[in-house]
PDB file of N, CA and C in Angstrom:
ATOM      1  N   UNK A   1     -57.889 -52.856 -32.934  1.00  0.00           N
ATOM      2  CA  UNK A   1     -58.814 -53.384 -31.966  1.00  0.00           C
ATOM      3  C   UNK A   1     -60.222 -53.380 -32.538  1.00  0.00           C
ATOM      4  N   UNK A   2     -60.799 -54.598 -32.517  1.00  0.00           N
ATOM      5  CA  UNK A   2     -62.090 -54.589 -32.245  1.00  0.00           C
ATOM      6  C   UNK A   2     -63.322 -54.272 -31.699  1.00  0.00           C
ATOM      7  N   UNK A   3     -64.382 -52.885 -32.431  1.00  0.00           N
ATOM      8  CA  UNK A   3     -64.963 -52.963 -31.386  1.00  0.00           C
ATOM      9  C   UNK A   3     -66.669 -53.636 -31.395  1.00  0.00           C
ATOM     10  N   UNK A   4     -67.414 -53.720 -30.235  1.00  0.00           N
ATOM     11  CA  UNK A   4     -68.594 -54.612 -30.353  1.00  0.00           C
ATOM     12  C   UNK A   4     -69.601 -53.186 -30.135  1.00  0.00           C
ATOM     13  N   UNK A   5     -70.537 -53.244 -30.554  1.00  0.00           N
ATOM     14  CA  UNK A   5     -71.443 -52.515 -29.835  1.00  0.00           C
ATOM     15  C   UNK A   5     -72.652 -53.474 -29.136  1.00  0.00           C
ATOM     16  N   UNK A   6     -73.077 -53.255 -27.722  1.00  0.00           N
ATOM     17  CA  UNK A   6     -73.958 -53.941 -26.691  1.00  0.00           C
ATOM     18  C   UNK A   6     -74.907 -53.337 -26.090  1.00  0.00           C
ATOM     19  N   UNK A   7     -76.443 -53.756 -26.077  1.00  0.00           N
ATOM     20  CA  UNK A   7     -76.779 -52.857 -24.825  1.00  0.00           C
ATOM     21  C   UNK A   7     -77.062 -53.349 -23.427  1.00  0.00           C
ATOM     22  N   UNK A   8     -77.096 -52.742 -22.448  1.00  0.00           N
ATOM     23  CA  UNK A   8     -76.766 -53.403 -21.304  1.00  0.00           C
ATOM     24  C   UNK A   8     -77.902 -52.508 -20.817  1.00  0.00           C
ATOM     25  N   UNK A   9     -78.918 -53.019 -20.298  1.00  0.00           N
ATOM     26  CA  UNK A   9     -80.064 -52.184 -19.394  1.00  0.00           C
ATOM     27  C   UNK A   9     -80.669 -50.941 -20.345  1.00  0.00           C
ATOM     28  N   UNK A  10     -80.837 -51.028 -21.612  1.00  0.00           N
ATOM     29  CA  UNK A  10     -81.257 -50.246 -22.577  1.00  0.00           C
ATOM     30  C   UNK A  10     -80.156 -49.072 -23.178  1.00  0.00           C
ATOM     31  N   UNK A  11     -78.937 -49.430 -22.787  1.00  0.00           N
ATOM     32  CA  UNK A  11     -78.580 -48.091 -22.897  1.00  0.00           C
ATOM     33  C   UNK A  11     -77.436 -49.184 -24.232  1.00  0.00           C
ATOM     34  N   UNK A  12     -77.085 -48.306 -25.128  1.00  0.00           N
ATOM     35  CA  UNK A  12     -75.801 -48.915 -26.144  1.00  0.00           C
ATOM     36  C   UNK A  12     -74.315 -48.836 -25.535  1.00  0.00           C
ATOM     37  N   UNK A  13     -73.569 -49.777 -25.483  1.00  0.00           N
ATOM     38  CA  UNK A  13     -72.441 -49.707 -24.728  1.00  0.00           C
ATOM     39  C   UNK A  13     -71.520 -50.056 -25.627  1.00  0.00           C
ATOM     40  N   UNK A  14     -70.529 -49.295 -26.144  1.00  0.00           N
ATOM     41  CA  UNK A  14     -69.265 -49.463 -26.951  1.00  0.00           C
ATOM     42  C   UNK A  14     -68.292 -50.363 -26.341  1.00  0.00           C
ATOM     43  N   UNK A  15     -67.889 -51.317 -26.551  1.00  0.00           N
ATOM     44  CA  UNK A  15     -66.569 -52.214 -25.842  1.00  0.00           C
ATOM     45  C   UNK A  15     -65.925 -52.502 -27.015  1.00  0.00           C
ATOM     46  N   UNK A  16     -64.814 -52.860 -26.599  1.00  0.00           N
ATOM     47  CA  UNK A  16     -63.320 -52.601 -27.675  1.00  0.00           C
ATOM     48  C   UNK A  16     -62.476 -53.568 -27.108  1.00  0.00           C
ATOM     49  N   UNK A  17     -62.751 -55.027 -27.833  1.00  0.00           N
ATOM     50  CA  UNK A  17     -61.901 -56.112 -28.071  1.00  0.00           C
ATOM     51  C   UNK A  17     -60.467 -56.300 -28.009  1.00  0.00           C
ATOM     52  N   UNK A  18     -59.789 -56.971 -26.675  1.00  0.00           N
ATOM     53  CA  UNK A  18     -58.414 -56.746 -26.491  1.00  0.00           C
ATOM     54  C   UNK A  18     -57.731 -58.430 -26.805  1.00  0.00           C
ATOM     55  N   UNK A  19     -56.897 -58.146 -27.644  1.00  0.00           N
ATOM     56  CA  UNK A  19     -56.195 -59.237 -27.623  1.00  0.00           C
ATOM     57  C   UNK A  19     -55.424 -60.042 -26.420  1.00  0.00           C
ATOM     58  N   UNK A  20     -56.086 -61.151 -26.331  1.00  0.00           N
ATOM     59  CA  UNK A  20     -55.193 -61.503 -24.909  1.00  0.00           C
ATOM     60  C   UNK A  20     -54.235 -62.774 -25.293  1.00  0.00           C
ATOM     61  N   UNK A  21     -53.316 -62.852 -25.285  1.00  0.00           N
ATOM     62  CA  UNK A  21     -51.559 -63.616 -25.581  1.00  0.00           C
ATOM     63  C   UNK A  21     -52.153 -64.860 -24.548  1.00  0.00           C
ATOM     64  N   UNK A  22     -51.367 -65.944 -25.191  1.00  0.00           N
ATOM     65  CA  UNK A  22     -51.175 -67.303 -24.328  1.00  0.00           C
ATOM     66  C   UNK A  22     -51.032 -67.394 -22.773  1.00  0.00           C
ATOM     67  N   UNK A  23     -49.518 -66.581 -22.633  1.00  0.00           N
ATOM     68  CA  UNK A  23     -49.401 -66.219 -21.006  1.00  0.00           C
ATOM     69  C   UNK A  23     -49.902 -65.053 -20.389  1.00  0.00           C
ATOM     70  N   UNK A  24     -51.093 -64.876 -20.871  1.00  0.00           N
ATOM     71  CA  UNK A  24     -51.519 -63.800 -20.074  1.00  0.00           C
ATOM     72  C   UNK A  24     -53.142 -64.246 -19.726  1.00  0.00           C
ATOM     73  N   UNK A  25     -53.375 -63.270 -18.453  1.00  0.00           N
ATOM     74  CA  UNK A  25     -54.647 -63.926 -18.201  1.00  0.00           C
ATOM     75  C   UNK A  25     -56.202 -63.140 -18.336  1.00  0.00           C
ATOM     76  N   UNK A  26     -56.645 -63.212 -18.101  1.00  0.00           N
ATOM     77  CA  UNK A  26     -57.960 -62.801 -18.676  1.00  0.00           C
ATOM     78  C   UNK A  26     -58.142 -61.927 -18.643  1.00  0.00           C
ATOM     79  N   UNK A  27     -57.278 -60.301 -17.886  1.00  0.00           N
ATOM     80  CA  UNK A  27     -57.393 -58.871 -18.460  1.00  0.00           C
ATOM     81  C   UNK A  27     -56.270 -58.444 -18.862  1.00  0.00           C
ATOM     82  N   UNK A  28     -55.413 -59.433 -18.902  1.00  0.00           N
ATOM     83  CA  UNK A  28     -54.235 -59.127 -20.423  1.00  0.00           C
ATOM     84  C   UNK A  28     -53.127 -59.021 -19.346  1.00  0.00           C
ATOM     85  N   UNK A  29     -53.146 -59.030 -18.084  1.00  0.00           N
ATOM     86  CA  UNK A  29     -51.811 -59.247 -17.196  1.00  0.00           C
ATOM     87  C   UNK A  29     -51.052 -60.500 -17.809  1.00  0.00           C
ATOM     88  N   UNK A  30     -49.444 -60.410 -17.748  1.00  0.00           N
ATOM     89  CA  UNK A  30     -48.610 -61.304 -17.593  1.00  0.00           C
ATOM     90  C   UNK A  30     -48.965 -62.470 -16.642  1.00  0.00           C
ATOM     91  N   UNK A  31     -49.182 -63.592 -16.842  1.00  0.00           N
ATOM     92  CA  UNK A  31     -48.960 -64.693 -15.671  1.00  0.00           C
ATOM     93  C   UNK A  31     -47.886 -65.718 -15.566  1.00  0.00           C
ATOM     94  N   UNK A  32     -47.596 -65.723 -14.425  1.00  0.00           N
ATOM     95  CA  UNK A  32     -46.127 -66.253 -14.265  1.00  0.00           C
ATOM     96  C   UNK A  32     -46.646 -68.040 -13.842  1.00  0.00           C
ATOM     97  N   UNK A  33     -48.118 -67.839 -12.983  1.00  0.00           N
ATOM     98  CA  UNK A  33     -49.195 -69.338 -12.778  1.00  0.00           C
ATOM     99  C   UNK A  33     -49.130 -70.312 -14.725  1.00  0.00           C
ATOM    100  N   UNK A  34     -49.147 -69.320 -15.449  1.00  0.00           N
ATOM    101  CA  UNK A  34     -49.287 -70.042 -17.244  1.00  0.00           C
ATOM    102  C   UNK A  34     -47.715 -70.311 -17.628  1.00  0.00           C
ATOM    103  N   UNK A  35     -46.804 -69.463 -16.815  1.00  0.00           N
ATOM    104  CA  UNK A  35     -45.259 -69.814 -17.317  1.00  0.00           C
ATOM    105  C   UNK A  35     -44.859 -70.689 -16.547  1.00  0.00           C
ATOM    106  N   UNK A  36     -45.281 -71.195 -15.657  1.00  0.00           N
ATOM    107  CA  UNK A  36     -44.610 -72.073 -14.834  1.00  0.00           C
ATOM    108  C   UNK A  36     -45.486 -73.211 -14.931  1.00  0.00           C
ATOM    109  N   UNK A  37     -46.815 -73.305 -15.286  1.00  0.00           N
ATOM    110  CA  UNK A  37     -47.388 -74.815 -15.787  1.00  0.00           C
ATOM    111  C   UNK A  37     -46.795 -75.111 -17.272  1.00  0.00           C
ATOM    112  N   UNK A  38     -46.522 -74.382 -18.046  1.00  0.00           N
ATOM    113  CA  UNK A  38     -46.297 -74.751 -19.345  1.00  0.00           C
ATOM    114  C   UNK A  38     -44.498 -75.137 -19.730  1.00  0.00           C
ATOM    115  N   UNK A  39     -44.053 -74.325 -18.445  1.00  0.00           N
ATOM    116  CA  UNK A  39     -42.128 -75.039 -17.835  1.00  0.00           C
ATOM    117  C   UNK A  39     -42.794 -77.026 -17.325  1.00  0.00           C
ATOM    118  N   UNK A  40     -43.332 -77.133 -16.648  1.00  0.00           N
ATOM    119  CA  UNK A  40     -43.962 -78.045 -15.822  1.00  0.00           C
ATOM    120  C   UNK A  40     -43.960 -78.710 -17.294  1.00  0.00           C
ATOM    121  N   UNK A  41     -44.915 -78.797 -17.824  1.00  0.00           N
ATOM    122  CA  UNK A  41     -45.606 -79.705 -18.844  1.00  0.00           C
ATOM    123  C   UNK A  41     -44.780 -80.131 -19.820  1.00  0.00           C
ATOM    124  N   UNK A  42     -43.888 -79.002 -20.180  1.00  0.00           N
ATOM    125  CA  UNK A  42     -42.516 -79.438 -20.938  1.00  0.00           C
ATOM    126  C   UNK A  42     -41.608 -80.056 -20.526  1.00  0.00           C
ATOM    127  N   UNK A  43     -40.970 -80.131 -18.872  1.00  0.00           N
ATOM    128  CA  UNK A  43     -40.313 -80.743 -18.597  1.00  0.00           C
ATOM    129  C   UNK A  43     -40.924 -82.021 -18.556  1.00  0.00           C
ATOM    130  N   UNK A  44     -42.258 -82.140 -18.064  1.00  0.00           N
ATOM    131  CA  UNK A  44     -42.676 -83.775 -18.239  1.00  0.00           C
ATOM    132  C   UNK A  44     -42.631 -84.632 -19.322  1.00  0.00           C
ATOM    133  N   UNK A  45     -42.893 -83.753 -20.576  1.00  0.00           N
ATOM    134  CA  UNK A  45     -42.944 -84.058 -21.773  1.00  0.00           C
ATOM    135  C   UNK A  45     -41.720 -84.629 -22.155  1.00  0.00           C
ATOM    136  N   UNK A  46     -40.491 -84.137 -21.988  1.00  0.00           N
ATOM    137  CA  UNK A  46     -39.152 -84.471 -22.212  1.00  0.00           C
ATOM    138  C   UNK A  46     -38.353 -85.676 -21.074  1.00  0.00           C
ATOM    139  N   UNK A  47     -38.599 -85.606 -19.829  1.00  0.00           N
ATOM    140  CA  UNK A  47     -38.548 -86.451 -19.559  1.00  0.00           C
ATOM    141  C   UNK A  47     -39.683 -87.913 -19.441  1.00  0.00           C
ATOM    142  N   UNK A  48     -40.299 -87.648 -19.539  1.00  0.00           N
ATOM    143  CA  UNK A  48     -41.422 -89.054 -20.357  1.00  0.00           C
ATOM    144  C   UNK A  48     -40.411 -89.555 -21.586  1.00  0.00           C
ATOM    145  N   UNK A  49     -40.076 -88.586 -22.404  1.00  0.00           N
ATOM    146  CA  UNK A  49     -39.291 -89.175 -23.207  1.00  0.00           C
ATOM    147  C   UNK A  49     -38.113 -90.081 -23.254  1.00  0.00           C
ATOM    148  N   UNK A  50     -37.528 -88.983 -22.665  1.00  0.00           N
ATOM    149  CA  UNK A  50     -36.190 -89.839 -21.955  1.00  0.00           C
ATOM    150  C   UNK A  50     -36.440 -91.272 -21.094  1.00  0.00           C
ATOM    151  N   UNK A  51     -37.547 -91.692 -20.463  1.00  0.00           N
ATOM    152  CA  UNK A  51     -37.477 -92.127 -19.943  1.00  0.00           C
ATOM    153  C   UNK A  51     -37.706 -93.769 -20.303  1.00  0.00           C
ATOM    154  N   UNK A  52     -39.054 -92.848 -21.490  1.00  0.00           N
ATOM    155  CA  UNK A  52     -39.277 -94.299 -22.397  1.00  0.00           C
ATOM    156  C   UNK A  52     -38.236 -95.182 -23.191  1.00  0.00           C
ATOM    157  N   UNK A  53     -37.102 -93.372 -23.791  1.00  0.00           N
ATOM    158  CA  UNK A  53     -35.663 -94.422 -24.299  1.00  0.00           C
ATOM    159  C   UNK A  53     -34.844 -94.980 -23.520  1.00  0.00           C
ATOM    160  N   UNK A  54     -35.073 -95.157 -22.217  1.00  0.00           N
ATOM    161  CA  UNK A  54     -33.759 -95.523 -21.540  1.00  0.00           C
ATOM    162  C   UNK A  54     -34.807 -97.033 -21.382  1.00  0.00           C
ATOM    163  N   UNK A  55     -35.988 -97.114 -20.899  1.00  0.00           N
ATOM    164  CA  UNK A  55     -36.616 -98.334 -21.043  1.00  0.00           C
ATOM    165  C   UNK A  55     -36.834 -99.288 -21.853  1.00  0.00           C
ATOM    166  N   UNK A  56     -36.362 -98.404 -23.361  1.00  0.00           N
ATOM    167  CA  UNK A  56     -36.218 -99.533 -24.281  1.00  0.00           C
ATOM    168  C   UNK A  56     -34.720-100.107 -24.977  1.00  0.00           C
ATOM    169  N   UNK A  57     -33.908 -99.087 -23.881  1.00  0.00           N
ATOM    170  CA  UNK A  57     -32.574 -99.358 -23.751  1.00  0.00           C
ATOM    171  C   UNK A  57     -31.540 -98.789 -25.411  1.00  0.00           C
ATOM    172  N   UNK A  58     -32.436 -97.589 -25.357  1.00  0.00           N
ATOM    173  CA  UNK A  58     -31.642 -96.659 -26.634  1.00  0.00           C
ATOM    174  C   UNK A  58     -30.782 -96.213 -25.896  1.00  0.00           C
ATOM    175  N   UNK A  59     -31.019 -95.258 -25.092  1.00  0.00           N
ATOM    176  CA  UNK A  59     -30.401 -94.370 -23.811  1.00  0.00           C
ATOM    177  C   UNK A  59     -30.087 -95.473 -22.302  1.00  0.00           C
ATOM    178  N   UNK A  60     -28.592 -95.128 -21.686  1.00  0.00           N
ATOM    179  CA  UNK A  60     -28.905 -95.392 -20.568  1.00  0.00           C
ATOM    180  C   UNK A  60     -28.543 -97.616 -20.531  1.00  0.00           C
ATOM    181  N   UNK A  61     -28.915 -98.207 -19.035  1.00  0.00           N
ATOM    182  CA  UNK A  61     -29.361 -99.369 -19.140  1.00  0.00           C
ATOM    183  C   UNK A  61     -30.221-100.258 -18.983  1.00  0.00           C
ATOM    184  N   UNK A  62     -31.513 -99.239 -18.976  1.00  0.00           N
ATOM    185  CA  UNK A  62     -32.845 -99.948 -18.660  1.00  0.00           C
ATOM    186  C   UNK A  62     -33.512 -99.909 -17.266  1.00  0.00           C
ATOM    187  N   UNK A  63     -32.620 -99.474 -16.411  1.00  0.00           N
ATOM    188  CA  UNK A  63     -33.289 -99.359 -15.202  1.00  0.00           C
ATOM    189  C   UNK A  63     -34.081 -98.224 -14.610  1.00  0.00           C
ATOM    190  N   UNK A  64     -34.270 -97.925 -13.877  1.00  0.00           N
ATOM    191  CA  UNK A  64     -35.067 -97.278 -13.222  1.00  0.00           C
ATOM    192  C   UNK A  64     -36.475 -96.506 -13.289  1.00  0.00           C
ATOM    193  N   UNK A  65     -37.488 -97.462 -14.218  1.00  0.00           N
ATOM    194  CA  UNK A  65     -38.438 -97.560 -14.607  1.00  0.00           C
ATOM    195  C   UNK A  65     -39.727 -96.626 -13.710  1.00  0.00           C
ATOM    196  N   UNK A  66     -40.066 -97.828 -12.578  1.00  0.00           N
ATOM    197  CA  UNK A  66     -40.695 -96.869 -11.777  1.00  0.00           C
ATOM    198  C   UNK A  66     -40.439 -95.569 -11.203  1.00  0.00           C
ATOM    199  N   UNK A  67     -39.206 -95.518 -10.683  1.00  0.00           N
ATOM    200  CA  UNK A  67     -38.806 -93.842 -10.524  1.00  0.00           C
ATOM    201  C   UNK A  67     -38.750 -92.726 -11.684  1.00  0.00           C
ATOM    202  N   UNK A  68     -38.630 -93.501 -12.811  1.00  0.00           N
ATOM    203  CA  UNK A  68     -39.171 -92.748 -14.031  1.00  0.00           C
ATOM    204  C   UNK A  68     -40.482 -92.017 -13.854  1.00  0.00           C
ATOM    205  N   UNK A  69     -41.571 -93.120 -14.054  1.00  0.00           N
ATOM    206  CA  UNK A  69     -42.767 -92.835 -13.701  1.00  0.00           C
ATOM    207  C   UNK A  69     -43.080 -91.957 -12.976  1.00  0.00           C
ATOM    208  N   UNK A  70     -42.558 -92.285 -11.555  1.00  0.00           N
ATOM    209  CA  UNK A  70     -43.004 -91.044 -10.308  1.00  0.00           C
ATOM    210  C   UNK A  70     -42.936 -89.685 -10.696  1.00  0.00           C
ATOM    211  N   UNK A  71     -41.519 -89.420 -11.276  1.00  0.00           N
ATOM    212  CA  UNK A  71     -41.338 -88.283 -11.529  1.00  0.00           C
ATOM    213  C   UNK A  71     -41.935 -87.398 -12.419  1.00  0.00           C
ATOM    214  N   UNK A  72     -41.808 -88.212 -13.665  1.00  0.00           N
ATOM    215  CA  UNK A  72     -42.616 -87.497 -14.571  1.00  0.00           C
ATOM    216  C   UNK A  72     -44.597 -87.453 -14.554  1.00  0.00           C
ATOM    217  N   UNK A  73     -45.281 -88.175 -13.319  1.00  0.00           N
ATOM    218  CA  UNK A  73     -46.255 -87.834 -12.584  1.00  0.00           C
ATOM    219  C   UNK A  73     -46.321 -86.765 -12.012  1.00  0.00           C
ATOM    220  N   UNK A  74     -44.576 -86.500 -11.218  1.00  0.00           N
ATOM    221  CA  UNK A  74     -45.072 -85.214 -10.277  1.00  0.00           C
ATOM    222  C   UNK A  74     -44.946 -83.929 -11.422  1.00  0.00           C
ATOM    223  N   UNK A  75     -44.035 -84.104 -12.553  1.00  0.00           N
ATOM    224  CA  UNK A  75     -44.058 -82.923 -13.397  1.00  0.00           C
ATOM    225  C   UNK A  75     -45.028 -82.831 -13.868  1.00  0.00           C
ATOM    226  N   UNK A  76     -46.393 -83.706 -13.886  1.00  0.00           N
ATOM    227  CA  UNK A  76     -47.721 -83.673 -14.810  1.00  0.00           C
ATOM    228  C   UNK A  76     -48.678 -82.829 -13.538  1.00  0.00           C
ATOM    229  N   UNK A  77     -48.514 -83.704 -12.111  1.00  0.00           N
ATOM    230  CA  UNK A  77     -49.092 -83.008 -11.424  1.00  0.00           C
ATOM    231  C   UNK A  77     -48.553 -81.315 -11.142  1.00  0.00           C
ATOM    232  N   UNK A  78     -47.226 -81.072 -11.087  1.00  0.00           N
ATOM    233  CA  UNK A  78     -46.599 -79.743 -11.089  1.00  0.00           C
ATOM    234  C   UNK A  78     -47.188 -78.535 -12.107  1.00  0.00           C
ATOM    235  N   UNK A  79     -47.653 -79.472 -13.364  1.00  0.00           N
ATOM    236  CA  UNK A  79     -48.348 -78.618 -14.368  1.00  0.00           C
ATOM    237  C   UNK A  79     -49.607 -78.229 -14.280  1.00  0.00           C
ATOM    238  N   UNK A  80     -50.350 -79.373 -13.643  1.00  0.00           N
ATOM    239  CA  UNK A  80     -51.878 -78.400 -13.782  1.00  0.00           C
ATOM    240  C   UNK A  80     -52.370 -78.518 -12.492  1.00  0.00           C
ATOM    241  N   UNK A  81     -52.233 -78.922 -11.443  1.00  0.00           N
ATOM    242  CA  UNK A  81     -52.990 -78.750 -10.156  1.00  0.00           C
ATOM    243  C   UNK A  81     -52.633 -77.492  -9.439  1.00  0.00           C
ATOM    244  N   UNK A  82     -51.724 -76.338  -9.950  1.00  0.00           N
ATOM    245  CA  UNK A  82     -51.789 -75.071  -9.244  1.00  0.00           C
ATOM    246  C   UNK A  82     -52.644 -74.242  -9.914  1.00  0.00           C
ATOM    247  N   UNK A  83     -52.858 -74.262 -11.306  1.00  0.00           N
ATOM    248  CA  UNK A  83     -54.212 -73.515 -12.426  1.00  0.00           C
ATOM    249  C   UNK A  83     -55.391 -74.495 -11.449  1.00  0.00           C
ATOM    250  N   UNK A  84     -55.469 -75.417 -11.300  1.00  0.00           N
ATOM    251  CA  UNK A  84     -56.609 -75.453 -10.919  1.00  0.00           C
ATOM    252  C   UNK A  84     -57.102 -75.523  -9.345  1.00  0.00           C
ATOM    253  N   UNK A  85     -55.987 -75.622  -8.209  1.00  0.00           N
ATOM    254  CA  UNK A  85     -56.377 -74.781  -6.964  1.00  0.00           C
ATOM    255  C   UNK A  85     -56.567 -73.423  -7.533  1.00  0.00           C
ATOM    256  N   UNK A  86     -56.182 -72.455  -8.089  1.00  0.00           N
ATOM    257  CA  UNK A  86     -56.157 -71.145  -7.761  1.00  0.00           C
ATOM    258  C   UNK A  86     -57.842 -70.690  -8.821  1.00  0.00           C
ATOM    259  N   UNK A  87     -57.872 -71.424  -9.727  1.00  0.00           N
ATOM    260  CA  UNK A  87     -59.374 -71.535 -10.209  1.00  0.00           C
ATOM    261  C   UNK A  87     -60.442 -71.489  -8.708  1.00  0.00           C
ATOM    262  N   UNK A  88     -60.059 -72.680  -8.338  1.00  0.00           N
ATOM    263  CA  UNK A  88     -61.128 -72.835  -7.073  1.00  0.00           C
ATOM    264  C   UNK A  88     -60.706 -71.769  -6.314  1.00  0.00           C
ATOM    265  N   UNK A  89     -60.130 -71.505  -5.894  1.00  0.00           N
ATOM    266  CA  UNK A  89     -59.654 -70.354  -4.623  1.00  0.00           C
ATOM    267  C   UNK A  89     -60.410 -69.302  -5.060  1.00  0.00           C
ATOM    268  N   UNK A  90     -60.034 -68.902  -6.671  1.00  0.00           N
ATOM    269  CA  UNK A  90     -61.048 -67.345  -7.358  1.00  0.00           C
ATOM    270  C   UNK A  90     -62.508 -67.667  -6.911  1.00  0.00           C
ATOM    271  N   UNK A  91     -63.274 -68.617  -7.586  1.00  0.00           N
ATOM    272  CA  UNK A  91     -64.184 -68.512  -7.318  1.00  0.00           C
ATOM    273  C   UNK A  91     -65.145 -68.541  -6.392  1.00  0.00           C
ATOM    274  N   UNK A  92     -64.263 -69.568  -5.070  1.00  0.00           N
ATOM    275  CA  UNK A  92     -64.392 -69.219  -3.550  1.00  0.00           C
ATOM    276  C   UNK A  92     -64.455 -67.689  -3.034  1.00  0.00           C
ATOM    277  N   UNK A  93     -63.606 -67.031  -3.686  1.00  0.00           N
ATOM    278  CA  UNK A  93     -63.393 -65.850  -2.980  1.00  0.00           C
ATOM    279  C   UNK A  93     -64.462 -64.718  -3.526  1.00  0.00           C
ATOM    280  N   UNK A  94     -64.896 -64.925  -4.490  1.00  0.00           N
ATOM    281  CA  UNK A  94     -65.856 -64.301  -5.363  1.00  0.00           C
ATOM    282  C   UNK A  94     -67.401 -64.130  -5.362  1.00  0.00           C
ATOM    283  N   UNK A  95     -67.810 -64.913  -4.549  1.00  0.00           N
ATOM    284  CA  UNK A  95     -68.715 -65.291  -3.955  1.00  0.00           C
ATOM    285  C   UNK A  95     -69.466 -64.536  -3.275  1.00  0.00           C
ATOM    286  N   UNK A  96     -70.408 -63.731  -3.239  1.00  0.00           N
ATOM    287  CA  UNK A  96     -70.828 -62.820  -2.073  1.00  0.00           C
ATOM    288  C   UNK A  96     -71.613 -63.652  -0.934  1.00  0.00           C
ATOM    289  N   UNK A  97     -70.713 -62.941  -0.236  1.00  0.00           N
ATOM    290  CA  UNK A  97     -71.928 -63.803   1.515  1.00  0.00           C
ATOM    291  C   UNK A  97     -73.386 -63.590   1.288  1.00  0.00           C
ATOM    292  N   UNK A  98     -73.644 -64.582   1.845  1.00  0.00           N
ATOM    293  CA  UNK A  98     -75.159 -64.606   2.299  1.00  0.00           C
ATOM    294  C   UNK A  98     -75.281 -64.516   3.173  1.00  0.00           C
TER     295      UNK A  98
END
């Protein structure tokens, strides 16, 4: 571990640099919000795929184009619009009254 030395209001403050992992969130907890957008984003990813080969008629017989689309929209939306309600929600909540 890394450590920094800081001073904060004159005084020297030792802090000690923590590695924080992909799925984890900003004080090193597990997040299950980063495992389940990055399930999300992969499944879109793969079916986008699939979807483009069946449209160019590798896979499949070419149909169902637009329902392609929809879906792999809602897996794009499935991926990042819960990181970013719960962004807003933190910082709503964080807020001290006035």
């Amino acid at each position: 571990m890394a450590t920094n030395l800081r001073t904060i209001k004159g005084v020297d403050v030792q802090e000690t640099a923590r590695h924080v992992g992909f799925l984890q969130d900003d004080h090193g907890h597990q997040s299950s919000m980063r495992l389940m957008c990055l399930i999300a984003l992969a499944a879109a990813v793969v079916f986008g795929a699939l979807s483009v080969l069946a449209a160019i008629n590798v896979i499949g017989n070419g149909s169902g184009g637009a329902d392609a689309i929809t879906i792999t929209f809602g897996f794009l939306v499935a991926a990042f619009a819960p990181k970013a309600i719960q962004k807003f929600a933190e910082q709503k909540s964080e807020k001290p009254a006035s």
